[in-house]
N, C-alpha and C. Protein backbone atom coordinates (compact mmCIF):
# COMPACT_ATOMS: atom_id res chain seq x y z
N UNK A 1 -30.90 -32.17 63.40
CA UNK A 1 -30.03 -31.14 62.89
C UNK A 1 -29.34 -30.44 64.07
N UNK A 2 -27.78 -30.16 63.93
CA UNK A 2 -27.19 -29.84 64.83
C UNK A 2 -27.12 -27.89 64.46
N UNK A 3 -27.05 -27.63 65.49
CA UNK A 3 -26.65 -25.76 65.36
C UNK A 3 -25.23 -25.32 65.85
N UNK A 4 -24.12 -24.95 64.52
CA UNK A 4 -23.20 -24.59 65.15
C UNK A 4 -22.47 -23.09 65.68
N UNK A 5 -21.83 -22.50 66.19
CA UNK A 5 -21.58 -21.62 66.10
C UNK A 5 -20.28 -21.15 65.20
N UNK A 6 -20.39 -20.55 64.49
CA UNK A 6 -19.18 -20.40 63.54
C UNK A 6 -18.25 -18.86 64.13
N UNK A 7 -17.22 -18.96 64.84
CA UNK A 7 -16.53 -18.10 64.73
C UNK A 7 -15.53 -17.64 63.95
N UNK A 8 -15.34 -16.08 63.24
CA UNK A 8 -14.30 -16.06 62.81
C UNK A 8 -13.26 -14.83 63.31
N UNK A 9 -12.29 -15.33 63.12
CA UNK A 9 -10.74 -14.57 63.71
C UNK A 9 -10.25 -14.19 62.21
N UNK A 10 -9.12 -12.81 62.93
CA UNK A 10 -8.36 -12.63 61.83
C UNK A 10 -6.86 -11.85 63.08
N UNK A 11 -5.97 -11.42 62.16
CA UNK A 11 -4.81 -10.42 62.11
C UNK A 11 -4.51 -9.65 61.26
N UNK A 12 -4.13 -8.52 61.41
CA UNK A 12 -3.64 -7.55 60.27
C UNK A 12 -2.41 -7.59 59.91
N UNK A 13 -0.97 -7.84 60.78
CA UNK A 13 -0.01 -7.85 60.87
C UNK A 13 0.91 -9.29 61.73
N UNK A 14 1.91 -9.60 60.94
CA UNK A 14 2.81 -10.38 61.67
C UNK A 14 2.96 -9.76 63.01
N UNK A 15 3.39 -9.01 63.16
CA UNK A 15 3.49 -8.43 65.07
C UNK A 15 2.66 -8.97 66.04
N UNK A 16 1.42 -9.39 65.37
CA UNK A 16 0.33 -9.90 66.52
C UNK A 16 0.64 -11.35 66.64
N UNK A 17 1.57 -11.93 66.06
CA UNK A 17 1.71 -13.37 66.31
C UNK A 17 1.65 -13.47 68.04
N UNK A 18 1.33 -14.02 68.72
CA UNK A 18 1.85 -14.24 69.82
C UNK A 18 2.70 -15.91 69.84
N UNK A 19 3.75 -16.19 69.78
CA UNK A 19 4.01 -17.29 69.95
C UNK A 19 3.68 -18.54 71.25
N UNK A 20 3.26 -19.69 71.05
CA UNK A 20 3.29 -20.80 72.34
C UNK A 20 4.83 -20.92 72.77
N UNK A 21 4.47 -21.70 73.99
CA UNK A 21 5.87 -21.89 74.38
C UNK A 21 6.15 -23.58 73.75
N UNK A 22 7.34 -23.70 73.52
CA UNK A 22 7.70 -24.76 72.51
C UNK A 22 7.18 -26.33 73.06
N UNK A 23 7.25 -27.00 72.74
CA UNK A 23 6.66 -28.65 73.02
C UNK A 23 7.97 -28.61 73.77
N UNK A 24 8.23 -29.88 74.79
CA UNK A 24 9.00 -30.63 75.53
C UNK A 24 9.24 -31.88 74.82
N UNK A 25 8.47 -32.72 73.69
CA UNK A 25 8.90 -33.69 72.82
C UNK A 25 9.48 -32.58 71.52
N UNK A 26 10.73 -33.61 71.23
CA UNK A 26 11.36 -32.93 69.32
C UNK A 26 9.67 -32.84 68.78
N UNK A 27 10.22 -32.20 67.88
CA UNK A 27 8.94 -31.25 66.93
C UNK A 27 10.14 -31.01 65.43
N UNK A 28 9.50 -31.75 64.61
CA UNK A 28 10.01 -30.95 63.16
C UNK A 28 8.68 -30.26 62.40
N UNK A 29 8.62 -28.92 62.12
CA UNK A 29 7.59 -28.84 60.96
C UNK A 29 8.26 -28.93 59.83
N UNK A 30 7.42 -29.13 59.08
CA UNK A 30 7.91 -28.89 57.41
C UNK A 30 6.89 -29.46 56.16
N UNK A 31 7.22 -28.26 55.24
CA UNK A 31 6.27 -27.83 54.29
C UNK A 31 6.27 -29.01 53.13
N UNK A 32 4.58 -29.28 52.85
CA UNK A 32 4.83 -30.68 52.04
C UNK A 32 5.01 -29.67 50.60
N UNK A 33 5.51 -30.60 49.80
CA UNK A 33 6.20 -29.78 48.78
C UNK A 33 5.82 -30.44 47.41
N UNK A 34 5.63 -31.95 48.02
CA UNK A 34 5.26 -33.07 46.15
C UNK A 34 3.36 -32.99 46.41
N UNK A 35 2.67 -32.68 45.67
CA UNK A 35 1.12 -32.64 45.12
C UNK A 35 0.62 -34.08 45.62
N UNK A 36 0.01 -34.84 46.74
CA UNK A 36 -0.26 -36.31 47.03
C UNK A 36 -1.82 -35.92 47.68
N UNK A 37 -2.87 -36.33 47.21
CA UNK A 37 -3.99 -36.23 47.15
C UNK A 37 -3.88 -37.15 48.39
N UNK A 38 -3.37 -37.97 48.48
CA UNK A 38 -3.77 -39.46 49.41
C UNK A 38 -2.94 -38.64 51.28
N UNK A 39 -1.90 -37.97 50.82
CA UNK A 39 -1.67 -37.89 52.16
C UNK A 39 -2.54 -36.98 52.34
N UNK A 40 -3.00 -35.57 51.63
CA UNK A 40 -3.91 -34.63 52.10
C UNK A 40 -5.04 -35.34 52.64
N UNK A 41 -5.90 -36.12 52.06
CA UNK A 41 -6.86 -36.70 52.51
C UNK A 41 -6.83 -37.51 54.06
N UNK A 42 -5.45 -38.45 54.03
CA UNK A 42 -5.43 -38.99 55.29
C UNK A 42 -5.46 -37.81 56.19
N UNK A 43 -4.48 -36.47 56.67
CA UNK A 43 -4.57 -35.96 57.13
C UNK A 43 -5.84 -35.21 57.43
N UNK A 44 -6.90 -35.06 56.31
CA UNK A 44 -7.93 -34.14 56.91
C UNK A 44 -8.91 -35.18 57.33
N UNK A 45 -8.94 -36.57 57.11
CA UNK A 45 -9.96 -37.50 57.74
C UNK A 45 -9.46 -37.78 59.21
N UNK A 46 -7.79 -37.62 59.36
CA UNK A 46 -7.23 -37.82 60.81
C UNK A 46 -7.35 -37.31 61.53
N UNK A 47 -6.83 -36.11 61.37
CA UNK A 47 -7.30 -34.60 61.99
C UNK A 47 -8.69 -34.44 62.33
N UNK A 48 -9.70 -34.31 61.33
CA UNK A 48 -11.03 -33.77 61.35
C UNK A 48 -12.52 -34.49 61.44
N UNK A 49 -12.13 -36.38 61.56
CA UNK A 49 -12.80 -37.27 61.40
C UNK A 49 -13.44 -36.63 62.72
N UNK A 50 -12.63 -36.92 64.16
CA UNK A 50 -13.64 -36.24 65.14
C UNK A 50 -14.26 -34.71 65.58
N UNK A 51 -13.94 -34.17 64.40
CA UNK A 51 -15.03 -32.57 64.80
C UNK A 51 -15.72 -32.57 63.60
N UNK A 52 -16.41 -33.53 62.73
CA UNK A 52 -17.06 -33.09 61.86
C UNK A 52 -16.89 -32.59 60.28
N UNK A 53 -15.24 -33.11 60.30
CA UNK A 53 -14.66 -32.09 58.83
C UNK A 53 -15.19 -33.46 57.78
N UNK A 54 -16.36 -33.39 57.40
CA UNK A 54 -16.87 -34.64 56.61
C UNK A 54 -16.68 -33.66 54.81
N UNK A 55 -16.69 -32.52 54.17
CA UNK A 55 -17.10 -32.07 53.73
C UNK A 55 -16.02 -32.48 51.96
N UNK A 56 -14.64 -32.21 52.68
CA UNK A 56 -13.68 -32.86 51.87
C UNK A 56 -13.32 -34.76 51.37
N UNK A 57 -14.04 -34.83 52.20
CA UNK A 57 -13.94 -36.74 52.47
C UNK A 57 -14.63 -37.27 50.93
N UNK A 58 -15.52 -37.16 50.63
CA UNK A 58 -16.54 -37.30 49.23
C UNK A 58 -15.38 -36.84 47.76
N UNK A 59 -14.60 -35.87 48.02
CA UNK A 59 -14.02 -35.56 46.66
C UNK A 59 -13.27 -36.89 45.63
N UNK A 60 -13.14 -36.14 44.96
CA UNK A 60 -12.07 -37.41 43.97
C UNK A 60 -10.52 -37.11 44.27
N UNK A 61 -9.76 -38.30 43.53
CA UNK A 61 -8.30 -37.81 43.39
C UNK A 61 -8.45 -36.24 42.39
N UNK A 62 -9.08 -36.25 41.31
CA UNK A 62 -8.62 -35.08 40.49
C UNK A 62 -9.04 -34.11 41.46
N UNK A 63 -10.35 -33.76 41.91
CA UNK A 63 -10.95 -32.67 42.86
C UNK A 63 -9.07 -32.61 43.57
N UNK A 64 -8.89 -33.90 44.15
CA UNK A 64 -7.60 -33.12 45.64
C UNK A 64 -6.29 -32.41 44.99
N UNK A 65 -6.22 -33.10 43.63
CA UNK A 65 -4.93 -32.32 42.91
C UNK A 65 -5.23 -30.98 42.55
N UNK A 66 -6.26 -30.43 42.21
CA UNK A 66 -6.68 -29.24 41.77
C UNK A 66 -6.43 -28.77 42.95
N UNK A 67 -7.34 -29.14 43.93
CA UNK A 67 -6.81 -28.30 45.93
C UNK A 67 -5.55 -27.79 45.53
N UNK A 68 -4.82 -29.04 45.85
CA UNK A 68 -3.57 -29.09 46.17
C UNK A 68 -2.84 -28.24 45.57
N UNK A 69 -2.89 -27.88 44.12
CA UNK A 69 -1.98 -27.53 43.27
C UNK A 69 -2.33 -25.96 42.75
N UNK A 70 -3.88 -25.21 43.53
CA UNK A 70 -3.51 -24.06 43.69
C UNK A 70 -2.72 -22.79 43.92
N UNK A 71 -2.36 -22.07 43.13
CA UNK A 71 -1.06 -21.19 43.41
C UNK A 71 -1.71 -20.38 45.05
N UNK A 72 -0.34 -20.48 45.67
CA UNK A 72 -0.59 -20.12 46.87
C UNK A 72 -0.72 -21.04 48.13
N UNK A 73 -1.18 -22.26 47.82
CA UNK A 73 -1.53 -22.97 48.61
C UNK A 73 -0.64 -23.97 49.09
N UNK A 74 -0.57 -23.95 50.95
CA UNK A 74 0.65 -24.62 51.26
C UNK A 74 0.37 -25.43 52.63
N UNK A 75 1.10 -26.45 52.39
CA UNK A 75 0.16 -27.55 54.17
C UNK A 75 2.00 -27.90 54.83
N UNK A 76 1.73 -27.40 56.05
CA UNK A 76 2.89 -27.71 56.84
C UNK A 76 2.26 -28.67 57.82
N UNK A 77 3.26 -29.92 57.73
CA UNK A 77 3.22 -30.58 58.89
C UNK A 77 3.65 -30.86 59.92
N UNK A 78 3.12 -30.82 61.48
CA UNK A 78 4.44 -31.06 62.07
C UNK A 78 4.18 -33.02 62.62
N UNK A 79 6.16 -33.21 62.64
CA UNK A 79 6.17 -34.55 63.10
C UNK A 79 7.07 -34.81 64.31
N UNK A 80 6.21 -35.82 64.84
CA UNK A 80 7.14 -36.24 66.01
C UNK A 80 7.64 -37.57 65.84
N UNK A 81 8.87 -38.38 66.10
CA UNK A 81 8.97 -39.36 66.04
C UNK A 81 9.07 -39.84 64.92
N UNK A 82 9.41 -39.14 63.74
CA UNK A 82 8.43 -39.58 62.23
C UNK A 82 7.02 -40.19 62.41
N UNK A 83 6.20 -39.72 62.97
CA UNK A 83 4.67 -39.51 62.71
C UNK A 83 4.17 -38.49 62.43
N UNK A 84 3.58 -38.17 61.39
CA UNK A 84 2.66 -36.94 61.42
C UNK A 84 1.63 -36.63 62.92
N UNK A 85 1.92 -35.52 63.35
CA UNK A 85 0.74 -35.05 64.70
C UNK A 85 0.06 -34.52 64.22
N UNK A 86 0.34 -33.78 62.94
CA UNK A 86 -0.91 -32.29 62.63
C UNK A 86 -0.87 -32.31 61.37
N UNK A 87 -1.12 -30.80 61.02
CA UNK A 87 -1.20 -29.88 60.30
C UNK A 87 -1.59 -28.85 60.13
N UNK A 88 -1.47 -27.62 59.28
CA UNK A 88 -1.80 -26.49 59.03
C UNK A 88 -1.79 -26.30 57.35
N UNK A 89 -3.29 -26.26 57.04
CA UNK A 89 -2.85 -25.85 55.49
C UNK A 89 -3.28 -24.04 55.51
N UNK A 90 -2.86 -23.69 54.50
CA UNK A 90 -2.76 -21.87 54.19
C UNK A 90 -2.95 -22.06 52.95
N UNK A 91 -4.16 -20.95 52.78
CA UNK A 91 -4.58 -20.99 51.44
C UNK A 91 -4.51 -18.95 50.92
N UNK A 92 -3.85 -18.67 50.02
CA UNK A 92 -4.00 -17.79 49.94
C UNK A 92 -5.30 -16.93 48.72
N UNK A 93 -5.13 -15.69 48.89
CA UNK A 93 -6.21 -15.03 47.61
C UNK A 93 -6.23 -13.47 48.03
N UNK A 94 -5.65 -13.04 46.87
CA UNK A 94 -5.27 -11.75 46.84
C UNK A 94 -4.53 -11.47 48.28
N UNK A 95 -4.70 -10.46 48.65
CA UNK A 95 -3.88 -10.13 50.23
C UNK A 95 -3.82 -10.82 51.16
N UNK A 96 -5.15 -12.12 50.97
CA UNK A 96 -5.32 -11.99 51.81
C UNK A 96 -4.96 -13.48 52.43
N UNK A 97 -4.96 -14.46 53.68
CA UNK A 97 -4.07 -15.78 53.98
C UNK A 97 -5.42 -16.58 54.84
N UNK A 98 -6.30 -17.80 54.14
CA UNK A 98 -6.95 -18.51 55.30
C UNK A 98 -6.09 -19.36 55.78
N UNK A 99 -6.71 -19.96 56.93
CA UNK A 99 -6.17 -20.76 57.96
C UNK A 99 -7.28 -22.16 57.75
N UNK A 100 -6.82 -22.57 56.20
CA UNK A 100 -8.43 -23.48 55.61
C UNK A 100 -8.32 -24.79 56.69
N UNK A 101 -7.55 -25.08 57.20
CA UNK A 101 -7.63 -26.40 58.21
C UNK A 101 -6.15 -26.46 59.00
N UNK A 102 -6.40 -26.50 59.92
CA UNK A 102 -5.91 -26.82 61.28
C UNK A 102 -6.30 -27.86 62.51
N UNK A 103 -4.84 -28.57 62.54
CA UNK A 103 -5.53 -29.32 63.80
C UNK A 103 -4.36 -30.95 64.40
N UNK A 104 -4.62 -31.44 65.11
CA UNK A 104 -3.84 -32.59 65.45
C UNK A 104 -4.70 -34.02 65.30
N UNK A 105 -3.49 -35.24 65.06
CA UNK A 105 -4.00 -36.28 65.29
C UNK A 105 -4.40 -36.77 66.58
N UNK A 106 -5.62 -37.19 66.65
CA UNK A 106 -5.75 -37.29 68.25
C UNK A 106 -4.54 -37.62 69.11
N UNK A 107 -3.97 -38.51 69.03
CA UNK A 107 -3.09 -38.84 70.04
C UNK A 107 -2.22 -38.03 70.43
N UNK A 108 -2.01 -36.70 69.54
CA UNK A 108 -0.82 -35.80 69.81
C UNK A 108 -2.05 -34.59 70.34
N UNK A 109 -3.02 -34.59 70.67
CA UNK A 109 -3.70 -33.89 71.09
C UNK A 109 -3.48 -33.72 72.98
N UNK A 110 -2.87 -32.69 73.59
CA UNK A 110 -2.95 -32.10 75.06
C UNK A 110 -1.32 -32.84 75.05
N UNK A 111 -0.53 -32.37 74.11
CA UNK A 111 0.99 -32.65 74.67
C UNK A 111 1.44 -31.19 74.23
N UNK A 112 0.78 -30.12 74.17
CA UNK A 112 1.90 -28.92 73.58
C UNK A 112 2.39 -28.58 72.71
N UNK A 113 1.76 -29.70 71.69
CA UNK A 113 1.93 -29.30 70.16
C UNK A 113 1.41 -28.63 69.09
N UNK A 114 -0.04 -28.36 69.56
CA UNK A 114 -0.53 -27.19 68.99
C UNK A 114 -0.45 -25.86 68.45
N UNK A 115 -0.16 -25.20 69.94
CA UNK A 115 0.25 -24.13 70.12
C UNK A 115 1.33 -23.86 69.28
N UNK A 116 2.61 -24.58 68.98
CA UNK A 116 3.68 -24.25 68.57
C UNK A 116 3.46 -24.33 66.95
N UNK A 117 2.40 -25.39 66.76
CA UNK A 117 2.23 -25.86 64.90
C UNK A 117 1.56 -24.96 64.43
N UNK A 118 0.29 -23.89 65.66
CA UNK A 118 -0.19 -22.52 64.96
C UNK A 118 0.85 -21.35 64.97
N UNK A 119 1.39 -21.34 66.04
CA UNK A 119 2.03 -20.48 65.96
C UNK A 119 3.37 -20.16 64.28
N UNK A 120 3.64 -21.58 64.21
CA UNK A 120 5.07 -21.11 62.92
C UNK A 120 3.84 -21.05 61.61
N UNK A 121 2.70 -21.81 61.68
CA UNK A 121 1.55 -21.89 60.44
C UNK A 121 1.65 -20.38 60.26
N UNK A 122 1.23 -19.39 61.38
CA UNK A 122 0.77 -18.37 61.17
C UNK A 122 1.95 -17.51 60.52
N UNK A 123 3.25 -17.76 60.88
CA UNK A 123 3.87 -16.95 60.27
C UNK A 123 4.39 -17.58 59.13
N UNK A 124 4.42 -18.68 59.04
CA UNK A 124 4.40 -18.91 57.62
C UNK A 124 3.19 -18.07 56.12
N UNK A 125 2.02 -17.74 57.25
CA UNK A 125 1.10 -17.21 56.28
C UNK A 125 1.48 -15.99 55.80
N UNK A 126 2.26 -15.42 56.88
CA UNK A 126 2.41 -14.13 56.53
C UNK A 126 3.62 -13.93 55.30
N UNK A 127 4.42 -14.93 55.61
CA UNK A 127 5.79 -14.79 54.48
C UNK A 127 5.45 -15.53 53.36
N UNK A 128 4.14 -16.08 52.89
CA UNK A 128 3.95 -16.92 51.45
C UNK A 128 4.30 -15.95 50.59
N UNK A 129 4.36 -14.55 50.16
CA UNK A 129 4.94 -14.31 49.18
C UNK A 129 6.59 -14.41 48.85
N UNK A 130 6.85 -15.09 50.12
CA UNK A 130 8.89 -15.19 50.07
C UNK A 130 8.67 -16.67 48.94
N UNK A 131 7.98 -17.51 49.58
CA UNK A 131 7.73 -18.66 48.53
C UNK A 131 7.14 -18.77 47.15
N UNK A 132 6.05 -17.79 47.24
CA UNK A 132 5.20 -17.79 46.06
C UNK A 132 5.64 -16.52 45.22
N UNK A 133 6.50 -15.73 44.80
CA UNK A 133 6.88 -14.41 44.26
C UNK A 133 5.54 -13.83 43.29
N UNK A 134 4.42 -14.02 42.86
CA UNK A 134 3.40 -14.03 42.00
C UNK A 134 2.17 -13.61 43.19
N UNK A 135 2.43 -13.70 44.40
CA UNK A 135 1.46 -13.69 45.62
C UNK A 135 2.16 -12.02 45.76
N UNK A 136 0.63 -11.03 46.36
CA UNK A 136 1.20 -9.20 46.88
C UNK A 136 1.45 -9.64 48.70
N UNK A 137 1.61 -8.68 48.94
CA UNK A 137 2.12 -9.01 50.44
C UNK A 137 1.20 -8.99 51.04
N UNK A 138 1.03 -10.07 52.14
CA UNK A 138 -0.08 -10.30 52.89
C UNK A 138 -0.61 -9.13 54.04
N UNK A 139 -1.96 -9.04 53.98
CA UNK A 139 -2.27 -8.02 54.38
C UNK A 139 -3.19 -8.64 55.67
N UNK A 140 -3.80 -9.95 55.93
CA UNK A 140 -4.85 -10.29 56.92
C UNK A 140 -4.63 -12.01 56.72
N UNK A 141 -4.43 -12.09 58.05
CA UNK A 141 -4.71 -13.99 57.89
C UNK A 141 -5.78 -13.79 59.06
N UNK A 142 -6.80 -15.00 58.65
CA UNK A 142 -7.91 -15.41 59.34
C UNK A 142 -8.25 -16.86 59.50
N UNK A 143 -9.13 -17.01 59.89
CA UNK A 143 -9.92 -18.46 60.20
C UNK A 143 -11.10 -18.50 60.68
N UNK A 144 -11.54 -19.66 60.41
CA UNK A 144 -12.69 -19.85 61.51
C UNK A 144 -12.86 -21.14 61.80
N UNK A 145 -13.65 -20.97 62.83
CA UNK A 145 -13.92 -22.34 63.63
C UNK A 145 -15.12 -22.54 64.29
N UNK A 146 -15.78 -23.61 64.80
CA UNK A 146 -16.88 -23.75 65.27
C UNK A 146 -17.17 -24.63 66.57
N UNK A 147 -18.02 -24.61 67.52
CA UNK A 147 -18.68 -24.81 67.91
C UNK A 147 -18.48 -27.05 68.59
N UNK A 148 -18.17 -27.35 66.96
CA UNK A 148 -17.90 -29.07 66.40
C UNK A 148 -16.36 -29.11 66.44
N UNK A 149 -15.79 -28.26 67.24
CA UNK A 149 -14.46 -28.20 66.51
C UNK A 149 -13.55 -28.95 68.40
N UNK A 150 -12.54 -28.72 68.09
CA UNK A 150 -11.73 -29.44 69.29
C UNK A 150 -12.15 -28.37 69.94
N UNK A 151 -12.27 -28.76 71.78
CA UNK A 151 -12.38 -27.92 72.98
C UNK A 151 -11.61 -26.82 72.99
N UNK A 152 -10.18 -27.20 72.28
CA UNK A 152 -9.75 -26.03 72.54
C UNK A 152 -9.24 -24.98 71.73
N UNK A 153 -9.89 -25.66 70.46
CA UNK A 153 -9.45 -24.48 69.24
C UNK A 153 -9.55 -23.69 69.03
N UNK A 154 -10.74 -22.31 69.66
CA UNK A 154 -10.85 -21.36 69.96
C UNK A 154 -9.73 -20.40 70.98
N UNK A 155 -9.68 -21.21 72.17
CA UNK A 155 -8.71 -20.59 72.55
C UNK A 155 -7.20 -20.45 72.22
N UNK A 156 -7.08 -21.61 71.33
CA UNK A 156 -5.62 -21.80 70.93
C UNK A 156 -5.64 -20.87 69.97
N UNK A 157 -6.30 -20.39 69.27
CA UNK A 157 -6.19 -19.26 67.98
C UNK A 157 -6.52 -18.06 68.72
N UNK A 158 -6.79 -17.86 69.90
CA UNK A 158 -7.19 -15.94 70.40
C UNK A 158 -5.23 -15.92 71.32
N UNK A 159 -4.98 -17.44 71.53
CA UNK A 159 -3.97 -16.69 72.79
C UNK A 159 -2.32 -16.90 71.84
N UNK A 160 -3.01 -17.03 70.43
CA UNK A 160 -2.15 -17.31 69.59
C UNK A 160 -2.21 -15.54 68.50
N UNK A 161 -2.70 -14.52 69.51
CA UNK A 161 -3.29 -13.33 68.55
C UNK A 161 -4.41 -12.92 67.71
N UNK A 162 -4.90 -13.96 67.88
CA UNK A 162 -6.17 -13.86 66.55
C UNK A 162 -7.18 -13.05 67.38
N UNK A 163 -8.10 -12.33 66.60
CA UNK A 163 -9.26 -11.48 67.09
C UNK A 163 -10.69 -11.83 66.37
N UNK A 164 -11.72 -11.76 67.26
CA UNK A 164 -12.63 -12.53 66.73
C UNK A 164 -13.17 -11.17 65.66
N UNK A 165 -14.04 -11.20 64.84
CA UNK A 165 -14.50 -10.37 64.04
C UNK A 165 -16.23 -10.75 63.80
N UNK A 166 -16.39 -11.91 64.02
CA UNK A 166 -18.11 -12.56 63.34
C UNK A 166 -17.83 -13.23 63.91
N UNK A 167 -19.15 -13.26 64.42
CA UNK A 167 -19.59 -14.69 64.72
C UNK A 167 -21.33 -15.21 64.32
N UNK A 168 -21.30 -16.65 63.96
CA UNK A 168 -22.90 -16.88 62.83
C UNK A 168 -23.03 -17.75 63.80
N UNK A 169 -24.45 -18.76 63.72
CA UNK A 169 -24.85 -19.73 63.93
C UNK A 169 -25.24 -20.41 62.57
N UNK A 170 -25.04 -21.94 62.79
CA UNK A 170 -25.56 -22.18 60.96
C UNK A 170 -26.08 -23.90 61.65
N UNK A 171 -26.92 -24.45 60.83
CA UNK A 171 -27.51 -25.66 60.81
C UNK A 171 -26.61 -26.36 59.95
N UNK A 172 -25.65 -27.56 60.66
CA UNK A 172 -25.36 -28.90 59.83
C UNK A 172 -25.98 -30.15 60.13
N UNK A 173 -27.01 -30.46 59.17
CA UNK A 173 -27.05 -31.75 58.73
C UNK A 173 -26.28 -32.80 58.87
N UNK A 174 -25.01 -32.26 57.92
CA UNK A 174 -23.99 -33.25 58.61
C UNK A 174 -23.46 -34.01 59.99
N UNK A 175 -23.76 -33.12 60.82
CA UNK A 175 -23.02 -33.27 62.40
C UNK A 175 -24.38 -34.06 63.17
N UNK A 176 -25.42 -34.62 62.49
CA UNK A 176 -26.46 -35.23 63.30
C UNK A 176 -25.56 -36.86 63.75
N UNK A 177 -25.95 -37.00 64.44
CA UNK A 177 -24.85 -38.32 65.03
C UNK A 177 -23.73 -37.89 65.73
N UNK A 178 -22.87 -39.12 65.88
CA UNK A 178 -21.24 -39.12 66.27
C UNK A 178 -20.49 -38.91 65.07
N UNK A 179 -19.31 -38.12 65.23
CA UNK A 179 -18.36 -37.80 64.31
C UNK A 179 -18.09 -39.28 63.77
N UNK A 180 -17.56 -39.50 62.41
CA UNK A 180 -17.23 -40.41 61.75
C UNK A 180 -15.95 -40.80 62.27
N UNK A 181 -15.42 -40.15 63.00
CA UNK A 181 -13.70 -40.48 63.41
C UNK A 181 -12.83 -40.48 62.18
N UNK A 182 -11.85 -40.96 62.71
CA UNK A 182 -10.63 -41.02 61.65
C UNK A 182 -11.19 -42.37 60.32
N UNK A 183 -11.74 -43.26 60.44
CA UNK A 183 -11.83 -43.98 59.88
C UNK A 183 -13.57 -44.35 60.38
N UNK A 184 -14.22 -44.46 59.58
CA UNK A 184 -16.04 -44.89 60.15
C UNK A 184 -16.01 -46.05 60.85
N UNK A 185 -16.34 -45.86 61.95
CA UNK A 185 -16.66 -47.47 62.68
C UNK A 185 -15.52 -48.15 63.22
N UNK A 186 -14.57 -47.02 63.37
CA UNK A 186 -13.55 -47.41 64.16
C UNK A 186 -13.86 -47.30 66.01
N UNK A 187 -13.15 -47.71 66.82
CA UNK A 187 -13.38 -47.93 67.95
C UNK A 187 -11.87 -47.34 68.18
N UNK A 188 -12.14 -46.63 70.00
CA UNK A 188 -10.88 -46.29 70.29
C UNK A 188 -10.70 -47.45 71.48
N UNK A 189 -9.33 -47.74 71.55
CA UNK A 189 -9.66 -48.76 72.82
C UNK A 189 -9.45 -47.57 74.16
């Protein structure tokens, strides 16, 4: 059994955004908009295969449409090249905006694309009621992260404004072994 540390961050206000400085490769983000269980999934097994995000992997198609099709709920991607590098999904509830998954495909991982895909995520969290008119105005976006998570995801969310608030330790079961990767039993060359 592994022990992680769970930190969590928040903001009170858009003002605390601190923005990254922009990538040196084109960068498009943009907000997925059609309900596709199959790309959500690729993305959170791509993204999260190596820190442990096993938790969503088990669901069904109906489980991901229900995700998906929560009022409030919105996944921006950014692409380079026409490849997906990332994502950011935002989940809202009452005032308030998580930061339910974040992160890059490895390979776009230590080119400068991070920084810039949290940075517009975050203010996208703050303006979901421009999109969602049925959403009150956001009052706190947060997140958390752990311990299993990329080297540098902690710091990319404090120098991106975020403030820590809690921090837990918790036992996963799950994380005994090597991460499953993007695909189980894949090899990197």
């Amino acid at each position: 059994m592994v022990v992680s540390t769970v930190t969590y961050l928040e903001m009170t206000s858009a003002d605390e955004v601190v923005p990254a400085r922009l990538p040196e490769e084109p960068l498009e983000i943009r907000r997925v908009e059609e309900i596709s269980p199959e790309f959500s999934r690729f993305l959170y097994a791509s993204v999260g295969g190596d820190w442990h995000w096993t938790e969503k992997l088990s669901w069904t198609w109906t489980r991901w449409v229900e995700h998906l099709s929560r009022p409030g709920f919105e996944t921006w991607v950014a692409w380079v090249g026409g490849t997906p590098a990332g994502y950011i999904a935002l989940k809202a509830d009452g005032t308030e905006v998580e930061v339910e998954n974040f992160g890059l495909l490895p390979g776009f991982i230590g080119r400068g694309i991070g920084g810039h895909l949290l940075t517009a995520g975050l203010l996208h969290a703050w303006t979901m009621p421009d999109r969602h008119p049925e959403l009150e105005p956001v009052t706190r976006v947060w997140v958390h992260t752990n311990t299993l998570d990329g080297p540098y995801a902690l710091a990319n969310y404090e120098a991106r404004g975020l403030r820590q608030y809690k921090s837990v330790d918790e036992e996963r079961t799950d994380a005994d072994g090597p991460p499953p990767g993007p695909w189980p039993g894949a090899e990197r060359p």
